[in-house]
Each structure stands twice: as C-alpha cells, then as structure tokens.
C-alpha atoms as a PDB file:
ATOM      1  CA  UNK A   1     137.083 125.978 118.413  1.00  0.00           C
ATOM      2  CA  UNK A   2     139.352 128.833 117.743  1.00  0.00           C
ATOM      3  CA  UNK A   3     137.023 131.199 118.984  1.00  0.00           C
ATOM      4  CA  UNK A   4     136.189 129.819 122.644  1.00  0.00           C
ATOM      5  CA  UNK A   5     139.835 129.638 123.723  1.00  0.00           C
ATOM      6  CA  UNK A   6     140.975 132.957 121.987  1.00  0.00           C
ATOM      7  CA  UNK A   7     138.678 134.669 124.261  1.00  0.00           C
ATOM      8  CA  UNK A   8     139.735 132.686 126.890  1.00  0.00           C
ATOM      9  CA  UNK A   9     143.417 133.609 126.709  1.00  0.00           C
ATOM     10  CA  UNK A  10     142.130 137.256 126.356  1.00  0.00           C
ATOM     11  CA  UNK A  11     140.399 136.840 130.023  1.00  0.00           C
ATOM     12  CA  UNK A  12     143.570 135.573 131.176  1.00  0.00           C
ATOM     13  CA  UNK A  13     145.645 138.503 129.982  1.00  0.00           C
ATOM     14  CA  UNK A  14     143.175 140.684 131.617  1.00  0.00           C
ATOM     15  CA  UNK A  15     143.375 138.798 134.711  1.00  0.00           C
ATOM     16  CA  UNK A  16     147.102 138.918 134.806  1.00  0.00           C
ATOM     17  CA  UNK A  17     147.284 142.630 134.026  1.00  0.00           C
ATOM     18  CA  UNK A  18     144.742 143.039 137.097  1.00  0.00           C
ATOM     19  CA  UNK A  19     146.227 141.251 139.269  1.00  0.00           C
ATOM     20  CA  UNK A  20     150.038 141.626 139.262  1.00  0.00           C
ATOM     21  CA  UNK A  21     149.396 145.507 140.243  1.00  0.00           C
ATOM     22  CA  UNK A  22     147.608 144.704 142.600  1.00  0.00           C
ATOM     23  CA  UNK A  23     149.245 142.007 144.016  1.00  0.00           C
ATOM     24  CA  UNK A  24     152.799 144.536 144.013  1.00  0.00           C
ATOM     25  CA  UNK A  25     150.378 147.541 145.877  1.00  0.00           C
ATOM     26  CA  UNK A  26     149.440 144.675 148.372  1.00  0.00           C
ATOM     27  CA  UNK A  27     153.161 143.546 149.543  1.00  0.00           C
ATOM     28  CA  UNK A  28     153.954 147.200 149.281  1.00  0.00           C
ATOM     29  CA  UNK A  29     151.283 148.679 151.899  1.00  0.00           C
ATOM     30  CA  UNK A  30     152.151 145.441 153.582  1.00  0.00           C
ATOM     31  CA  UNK A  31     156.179 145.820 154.320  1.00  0.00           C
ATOM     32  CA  UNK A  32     154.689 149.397 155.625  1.00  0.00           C
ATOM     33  CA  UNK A  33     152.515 147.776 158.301  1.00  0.00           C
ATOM     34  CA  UNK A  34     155.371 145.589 159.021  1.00  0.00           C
ATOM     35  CA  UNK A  35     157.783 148.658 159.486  1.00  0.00           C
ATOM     36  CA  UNK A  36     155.516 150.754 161.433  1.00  0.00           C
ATOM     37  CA  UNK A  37     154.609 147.521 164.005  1.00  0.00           C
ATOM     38  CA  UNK A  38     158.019 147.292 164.535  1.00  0.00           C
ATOM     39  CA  UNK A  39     159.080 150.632 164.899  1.00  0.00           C
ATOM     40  CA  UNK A  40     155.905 150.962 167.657  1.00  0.00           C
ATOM     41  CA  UNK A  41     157.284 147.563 169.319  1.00  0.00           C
ATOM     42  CA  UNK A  42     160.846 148.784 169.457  1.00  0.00           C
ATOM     43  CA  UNK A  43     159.431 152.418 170.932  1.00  0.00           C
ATOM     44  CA  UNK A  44     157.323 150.350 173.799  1.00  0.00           C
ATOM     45  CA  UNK A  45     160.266 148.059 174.146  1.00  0.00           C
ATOM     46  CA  UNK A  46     162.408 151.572 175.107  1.00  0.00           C
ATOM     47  CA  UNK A  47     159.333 153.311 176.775  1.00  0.00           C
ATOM     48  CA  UNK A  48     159.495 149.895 179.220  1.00  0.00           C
ATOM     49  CA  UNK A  49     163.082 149.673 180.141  1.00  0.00           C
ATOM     50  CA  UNK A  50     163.008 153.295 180.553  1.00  0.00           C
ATOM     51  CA  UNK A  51     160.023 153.296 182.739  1.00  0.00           C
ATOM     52  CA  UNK A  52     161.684 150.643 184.616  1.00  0.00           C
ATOM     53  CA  UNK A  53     165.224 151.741 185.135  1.00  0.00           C
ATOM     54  CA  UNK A  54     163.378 154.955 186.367  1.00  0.00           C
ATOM     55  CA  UNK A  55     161.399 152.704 188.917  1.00  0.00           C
ATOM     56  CA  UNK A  56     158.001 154.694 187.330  1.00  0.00           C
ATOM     57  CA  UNK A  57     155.204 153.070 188.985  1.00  0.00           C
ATOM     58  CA  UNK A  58     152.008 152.966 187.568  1.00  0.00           C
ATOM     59  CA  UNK A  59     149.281 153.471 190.105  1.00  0.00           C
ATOM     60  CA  UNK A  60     145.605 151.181 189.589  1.00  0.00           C
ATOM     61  CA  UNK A  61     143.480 153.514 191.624  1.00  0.00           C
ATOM     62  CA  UNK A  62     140.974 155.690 189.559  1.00  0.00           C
ATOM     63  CA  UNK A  63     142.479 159.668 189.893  1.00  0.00           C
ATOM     64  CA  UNK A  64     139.071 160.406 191.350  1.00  0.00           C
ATOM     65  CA  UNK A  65     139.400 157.957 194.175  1.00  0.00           C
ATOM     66  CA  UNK A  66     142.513 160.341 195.115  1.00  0.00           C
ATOM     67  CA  UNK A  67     140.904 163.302 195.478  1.00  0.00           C
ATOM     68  CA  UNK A  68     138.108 161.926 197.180  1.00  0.00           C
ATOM     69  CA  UNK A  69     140.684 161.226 199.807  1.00  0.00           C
ATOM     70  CA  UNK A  70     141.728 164.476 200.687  1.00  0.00           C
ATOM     71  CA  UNK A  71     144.452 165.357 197.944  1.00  0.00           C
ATOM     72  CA  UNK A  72     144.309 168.778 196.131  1.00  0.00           C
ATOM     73  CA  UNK A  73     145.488 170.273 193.288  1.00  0.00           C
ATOM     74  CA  UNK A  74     148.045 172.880 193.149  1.00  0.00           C
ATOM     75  CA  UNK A  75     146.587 175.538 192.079  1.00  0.00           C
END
C-alpha cells in the first residue's frame, strides 16, 4: 500500500512545483494589464476634459462628403 500513495505524493509535489510558478507569472502579467488599463483610462479621461474645455468638436460626416461639397485642400 506503500507504493500507490508514495507515488501519489510524488504527483502532488510535481503538481505544486508546476503550479505555484505559474500561478506567481499569472498575477504578475496580470497587475500589468491592470496598470496599463488604467494608465489608458486615466489618458482618455485627460484626452476628454481636454477636448472639452477646448470645445473640440468632433464632426460625423465622412471627410469625403466634404470635399464633394466644394472644399479644397491647401495646397
């Protein structure tokens, strides 16, 4: 009986050496996804009020509809 659950404790060390690696790489990559989502939330948060405080309007008709109109380039 010795036999069946040696080599079952063995598995189990291998399973723990696998996976607490793996587990540390995972929260590791995963406080960096965190950190860059909130860095791009906090630069879209600034882009906005700045946009706003500028009054930038953002126009919804296709550029090609303008120059079908009549408006030219500089050139």
């Amino acid at each position: 009986m010795a036999g069946p659950i040696g080599h079952a404790l063995i598995a189990t060390g291998v399973g723990i050496a696998v996976a607490v690696p793996a587990v540390l790489i995972y929260n590791f990559f995963l406080r960096r996804l965190k950190l860059a989502m909130a860095d791009m939330d906090d630069f879209a948060h600034d882009f906005d009020s700045l946009a706003q405080r500028s009054a930038f309007a953002v126009s919804r008709e296709p550029i090609a509809h303008k120059h079908a109109t009549g408006v030219r380039e500089a050139s």
